[in-house]
Protein backbone atom coordinates (compact mmCIF):
# COMPACT_ATOMS: atom_id res chain seq x y z
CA UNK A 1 32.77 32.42 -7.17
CA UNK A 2 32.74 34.69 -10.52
CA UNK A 3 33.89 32.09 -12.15
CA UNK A 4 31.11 29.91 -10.88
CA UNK A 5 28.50 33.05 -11.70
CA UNK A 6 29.96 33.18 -15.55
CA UNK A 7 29.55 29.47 -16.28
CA UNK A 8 26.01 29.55 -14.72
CA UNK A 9 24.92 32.62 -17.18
CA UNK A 10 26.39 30.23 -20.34
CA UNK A 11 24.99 26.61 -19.94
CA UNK A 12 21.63 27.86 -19.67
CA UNK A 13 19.81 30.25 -22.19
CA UNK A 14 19.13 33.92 -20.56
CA UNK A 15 15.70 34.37 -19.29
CA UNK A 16 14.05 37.05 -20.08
CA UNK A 17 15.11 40.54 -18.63
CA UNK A 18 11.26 41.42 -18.77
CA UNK A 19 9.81 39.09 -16.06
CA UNK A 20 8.84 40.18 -12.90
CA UNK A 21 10.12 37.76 -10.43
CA UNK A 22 8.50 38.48 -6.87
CA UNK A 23 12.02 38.38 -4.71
CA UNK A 24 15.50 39.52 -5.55
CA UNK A 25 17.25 37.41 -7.91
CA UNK A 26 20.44 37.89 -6.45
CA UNK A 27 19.29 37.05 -2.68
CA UNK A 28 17.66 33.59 -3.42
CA UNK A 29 20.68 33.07 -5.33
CA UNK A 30 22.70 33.94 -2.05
CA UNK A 31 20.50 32.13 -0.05
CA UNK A 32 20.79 28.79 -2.01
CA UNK A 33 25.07 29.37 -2.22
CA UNK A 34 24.78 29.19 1.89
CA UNK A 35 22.85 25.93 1.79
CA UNK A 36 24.10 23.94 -0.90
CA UNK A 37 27.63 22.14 -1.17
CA UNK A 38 30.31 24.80 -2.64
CA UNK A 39 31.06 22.96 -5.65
CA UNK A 40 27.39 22.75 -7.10
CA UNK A 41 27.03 25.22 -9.79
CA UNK A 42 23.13 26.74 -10.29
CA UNK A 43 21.37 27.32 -13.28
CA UNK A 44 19.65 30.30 -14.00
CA UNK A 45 16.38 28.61 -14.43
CA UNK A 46 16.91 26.96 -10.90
CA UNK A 47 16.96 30.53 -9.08
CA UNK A 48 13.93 32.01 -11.11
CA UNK A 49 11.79 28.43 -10.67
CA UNK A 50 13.28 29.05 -6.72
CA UNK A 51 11.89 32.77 -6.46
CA UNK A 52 8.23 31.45 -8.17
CA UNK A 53 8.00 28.77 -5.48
CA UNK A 54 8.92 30.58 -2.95
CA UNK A 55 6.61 33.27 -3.94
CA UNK A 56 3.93 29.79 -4.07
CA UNK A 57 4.45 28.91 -0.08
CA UNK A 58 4.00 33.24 0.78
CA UNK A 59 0.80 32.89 -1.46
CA UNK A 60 -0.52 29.76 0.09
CA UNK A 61 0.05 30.75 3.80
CA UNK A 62 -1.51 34.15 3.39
CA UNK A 63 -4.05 32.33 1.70
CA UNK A 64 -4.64 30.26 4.74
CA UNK A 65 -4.36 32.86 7.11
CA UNK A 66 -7.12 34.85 5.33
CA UNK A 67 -9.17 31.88 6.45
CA UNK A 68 -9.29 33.38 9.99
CA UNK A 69 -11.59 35.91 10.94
CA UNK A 70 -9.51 38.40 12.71
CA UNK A 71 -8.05 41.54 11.05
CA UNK A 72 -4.70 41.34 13.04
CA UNK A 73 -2.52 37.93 12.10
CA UNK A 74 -0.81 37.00 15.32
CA UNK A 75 2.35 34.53 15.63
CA UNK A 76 0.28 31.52 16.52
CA UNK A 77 -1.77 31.78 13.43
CA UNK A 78 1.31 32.24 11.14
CA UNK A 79 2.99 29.08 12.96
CA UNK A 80 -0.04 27.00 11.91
CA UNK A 81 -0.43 28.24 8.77
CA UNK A 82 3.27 27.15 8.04
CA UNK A 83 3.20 24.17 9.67
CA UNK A 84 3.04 21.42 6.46
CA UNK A 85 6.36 23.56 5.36
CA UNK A 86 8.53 23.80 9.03
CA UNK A 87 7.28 20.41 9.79
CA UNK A 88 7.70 18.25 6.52
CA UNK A 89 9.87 15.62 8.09
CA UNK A 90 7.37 15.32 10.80
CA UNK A 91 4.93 14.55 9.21
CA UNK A 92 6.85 12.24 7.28
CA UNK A 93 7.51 10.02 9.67
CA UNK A 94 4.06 10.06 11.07
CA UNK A 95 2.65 9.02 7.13
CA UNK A 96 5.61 5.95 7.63
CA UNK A 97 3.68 5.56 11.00
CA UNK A 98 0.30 5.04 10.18
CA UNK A 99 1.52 3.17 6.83
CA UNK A 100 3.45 0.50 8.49
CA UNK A 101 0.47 0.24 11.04
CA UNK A 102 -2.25 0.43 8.13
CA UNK A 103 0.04 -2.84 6.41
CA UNK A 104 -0.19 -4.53 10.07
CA UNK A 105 -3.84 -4.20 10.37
CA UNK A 106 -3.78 -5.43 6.43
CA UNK A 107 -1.99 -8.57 7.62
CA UNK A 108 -4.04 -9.64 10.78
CA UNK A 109 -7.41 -9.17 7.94
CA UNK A 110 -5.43 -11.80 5.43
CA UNK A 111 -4.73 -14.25 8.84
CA UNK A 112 -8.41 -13.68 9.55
CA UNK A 113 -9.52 -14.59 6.14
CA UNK A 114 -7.47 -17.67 5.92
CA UNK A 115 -8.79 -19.23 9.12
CA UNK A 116 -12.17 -18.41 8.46
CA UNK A 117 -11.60 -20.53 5.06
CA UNK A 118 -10.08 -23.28 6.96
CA UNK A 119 -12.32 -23.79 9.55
CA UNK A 120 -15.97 -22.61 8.08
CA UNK A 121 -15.62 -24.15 4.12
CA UNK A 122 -18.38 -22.99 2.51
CA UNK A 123 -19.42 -25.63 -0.29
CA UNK A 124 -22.19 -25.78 -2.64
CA UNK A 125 -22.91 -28.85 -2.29
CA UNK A 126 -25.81 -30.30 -0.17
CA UNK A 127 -24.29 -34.00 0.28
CA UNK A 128 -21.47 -32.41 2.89
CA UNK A 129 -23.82 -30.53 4.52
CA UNK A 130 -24.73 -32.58 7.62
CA UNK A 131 -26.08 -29.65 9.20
CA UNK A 132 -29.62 -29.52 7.50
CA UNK A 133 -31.13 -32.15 5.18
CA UNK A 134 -33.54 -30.28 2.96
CA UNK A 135 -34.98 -33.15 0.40
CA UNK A 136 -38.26 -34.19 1.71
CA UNK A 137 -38.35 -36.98 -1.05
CA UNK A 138 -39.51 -39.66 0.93
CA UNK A 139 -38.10 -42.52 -1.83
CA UNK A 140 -34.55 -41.01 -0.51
CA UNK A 141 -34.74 -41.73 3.38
């Protein structure tokens, strides 16, 4: 895995030893070695654009649990306030859901349409209207 560590450090320029990144370096970077496959290599960039993200979703549920009133943050409120991030593929499948039911409904208007425009034609023209005769000409009738 050194070996791995050493190429990582020399495809990808060195970012700055100055910024502050808001987790451990070397923790996401241990985190993301137990979830990915062992022969993908990670950049540098990769695990500082991973600790700013991550550092995003913290910043975005606090965010939304400062939207409750209550000085003490219970587990019920944090499990709603990460909901969109525990429950992605979820909610996923529930956007396919109302999609594919939002194309049917799309559908059954177009059938609609198309028999209304075969069986009530709308024309211009008074001479195939035989529902009203309008000309009170009297040299016509």
């Amino acid at each position: 895995m050194a070996e791995k560590e050493i190429i990582d450090q020399t495809n990808e320029p060195a970012v700055e030893e100055k910024e502050k990144l808001p987790f451990a370096k070397n923790e996401i970077y241990r985190l993301m070695r137990e979830n990915l496959d062992s022969d993908k290599i990670i950049r540098d960039r990769v695990k500082v654009e991973m600790n700013k993200f991550l550092a995003d979703i913290l910043k975005n549920v606090c965010k939304q649990l400062n939207d409750y009133p209550y000085t003490t943050v219970d587990y019920e409120m944090f499990k709603e306030a990460t909901y969109p991030y525990t429950n992605i593929e979820r909610i996923n499948e529930e956007k396919e859901r109302i999609l594919l039911h939002l194309n049917s409904i799309k559908a059954d208007c177009d059938a609609l349409a198309m028999d209304v425009e075969k069986t009530l034609k709308l024309n211009d023209c008074v001479k195939n209207d035989s529902f009203a005769d309008f000309s009170l000409d009297e040299n016509e009738k």
